[in-house]
C-alpha atoms as a PDB file:
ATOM      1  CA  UNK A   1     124.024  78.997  86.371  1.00  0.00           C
ATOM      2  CA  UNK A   2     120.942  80.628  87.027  1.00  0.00           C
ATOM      3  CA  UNK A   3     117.232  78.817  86.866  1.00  0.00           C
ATOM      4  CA  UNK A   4     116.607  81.013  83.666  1.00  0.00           C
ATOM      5  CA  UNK A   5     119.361  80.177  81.935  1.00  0.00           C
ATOM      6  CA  UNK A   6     119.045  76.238  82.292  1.00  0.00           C
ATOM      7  CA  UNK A   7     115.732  76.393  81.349  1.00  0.00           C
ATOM      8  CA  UNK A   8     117.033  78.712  78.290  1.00  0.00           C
ATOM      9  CA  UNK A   9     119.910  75.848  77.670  1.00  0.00           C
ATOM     10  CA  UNK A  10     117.591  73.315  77.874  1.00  0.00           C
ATOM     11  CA  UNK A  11     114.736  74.400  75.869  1.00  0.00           C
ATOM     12  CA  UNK A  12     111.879  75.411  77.954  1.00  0.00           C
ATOM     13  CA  UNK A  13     112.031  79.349  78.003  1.00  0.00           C
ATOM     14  CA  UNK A  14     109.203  79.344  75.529  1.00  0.00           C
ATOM     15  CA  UNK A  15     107.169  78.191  77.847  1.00  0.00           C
ATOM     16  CA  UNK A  16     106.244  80.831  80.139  1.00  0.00           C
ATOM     17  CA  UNK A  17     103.590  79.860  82.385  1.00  0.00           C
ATOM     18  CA  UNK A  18     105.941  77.021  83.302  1.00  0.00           C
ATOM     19  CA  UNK A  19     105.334  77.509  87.011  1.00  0.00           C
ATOM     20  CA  UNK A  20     101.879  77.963  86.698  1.00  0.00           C
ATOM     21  CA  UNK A  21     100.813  74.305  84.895  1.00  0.00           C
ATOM     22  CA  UNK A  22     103.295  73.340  87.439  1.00  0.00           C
ATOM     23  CA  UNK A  23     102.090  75.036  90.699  1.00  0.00           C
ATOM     24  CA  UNK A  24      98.394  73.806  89.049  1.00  0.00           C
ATOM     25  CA  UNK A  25      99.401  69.805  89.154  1.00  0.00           C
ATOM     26  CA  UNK A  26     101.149  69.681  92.343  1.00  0.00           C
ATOM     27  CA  UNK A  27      98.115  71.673  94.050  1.00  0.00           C
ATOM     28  CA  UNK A  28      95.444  69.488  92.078  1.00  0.00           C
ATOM     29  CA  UNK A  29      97.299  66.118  92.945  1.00  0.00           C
ATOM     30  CA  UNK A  30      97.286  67.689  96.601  1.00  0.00           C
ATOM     31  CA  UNK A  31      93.681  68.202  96.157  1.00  0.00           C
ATOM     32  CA  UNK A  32      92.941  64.418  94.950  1.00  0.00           C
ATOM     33  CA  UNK A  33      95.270  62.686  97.733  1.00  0.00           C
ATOM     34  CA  UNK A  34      92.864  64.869 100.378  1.00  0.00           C
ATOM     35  CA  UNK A  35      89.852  63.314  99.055  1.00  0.00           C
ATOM     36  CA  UNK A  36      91.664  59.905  98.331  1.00  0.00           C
ATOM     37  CA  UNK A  37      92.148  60.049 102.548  1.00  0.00           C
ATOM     38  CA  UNK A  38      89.021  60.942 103.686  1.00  0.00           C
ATOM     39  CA  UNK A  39      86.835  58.687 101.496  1.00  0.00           C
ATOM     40  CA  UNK A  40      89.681  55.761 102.167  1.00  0.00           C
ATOM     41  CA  UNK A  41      89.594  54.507  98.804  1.00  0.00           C
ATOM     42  CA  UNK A  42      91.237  56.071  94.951  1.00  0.00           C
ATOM     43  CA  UNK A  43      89.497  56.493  92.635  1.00  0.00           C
ATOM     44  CA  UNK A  44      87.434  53.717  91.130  1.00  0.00           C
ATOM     45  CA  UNK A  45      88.358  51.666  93.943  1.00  0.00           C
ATOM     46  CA  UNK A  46      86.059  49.349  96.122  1.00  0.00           C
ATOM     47  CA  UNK A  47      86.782  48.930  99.723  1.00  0.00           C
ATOM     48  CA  UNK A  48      85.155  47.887 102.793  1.00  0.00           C
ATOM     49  CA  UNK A  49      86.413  50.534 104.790  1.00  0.00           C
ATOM     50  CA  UNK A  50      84.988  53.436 102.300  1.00  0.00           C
ATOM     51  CA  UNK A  51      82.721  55.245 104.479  1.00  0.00           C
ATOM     52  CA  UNK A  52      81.736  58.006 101.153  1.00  0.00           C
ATOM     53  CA  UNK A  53      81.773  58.198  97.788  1.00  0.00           C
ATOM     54  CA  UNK A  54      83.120  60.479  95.092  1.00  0.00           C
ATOM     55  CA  UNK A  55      80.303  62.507  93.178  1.00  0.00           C
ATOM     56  CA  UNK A  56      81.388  64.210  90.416  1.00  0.00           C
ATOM     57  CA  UNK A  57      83.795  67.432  90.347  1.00  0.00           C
ATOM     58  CA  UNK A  58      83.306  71.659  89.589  1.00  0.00           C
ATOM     59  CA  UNK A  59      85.758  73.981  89.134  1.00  0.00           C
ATOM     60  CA  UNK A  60      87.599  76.186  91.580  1.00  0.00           C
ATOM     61  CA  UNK A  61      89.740  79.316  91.012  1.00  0.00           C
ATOM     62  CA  UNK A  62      92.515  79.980  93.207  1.00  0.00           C
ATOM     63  CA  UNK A  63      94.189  83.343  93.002  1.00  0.00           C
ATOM     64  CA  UNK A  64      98.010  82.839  93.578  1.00  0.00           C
ATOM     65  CA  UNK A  65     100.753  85.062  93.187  1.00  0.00           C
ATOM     66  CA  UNK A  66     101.828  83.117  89.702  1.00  0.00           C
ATOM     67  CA  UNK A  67      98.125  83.727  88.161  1.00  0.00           C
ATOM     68  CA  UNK A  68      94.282  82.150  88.761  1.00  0.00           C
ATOM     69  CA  UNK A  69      94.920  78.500  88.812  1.00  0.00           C
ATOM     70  CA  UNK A  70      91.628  76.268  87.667  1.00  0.00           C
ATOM     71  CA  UNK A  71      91.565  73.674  90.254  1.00  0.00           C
ATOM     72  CA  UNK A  72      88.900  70.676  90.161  1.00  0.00           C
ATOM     73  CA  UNK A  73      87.137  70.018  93.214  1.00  0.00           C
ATOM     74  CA  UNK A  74      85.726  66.929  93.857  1.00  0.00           C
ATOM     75  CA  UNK A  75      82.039  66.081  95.662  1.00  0.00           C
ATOM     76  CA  UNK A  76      82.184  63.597  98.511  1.00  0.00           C
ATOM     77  CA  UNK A  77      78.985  62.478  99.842  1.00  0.00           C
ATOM     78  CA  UNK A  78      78.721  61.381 103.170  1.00  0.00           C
END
């Protein structure tokens, strides 16, 4: 059975920027776990090792071969 048709079986062909919103949270939780490591704290977290802090976020396009994906970028301050 091919990709398509389990996604026709089960539903989601109507759907088609599937891949996209899918591709867009795995490269935005990507995104957050980066920042999450360098500031050594998640968000809304207090630690004593948290050498920056979060700031705010703006909006980043990336151009992939599935479309323009909207990605949030997030301020550290030093």
């Amino acid at each position: 059975m091919s990709l398509l048709e389990l996604l026709r079986k089960s539903g989601m062909d109507q759907d088609v920027d599937f891949l996209k919103e899918g591709l867009q949270l795995l490269a935005q939780a990507l995104v957050e776990a980066e920042v999450t490591q360098q500031i050594g704290a998640d968000r809304y977290e207090r630690s004593g090792e948290r050498t920056t802090q979060r700031n705010g976020f703006r909006t980043r396009e990336w151009d992939t071969r599935v479309g323009t994906l909207d990605l949030q970028a997030v301020h550290v301050f030093l």
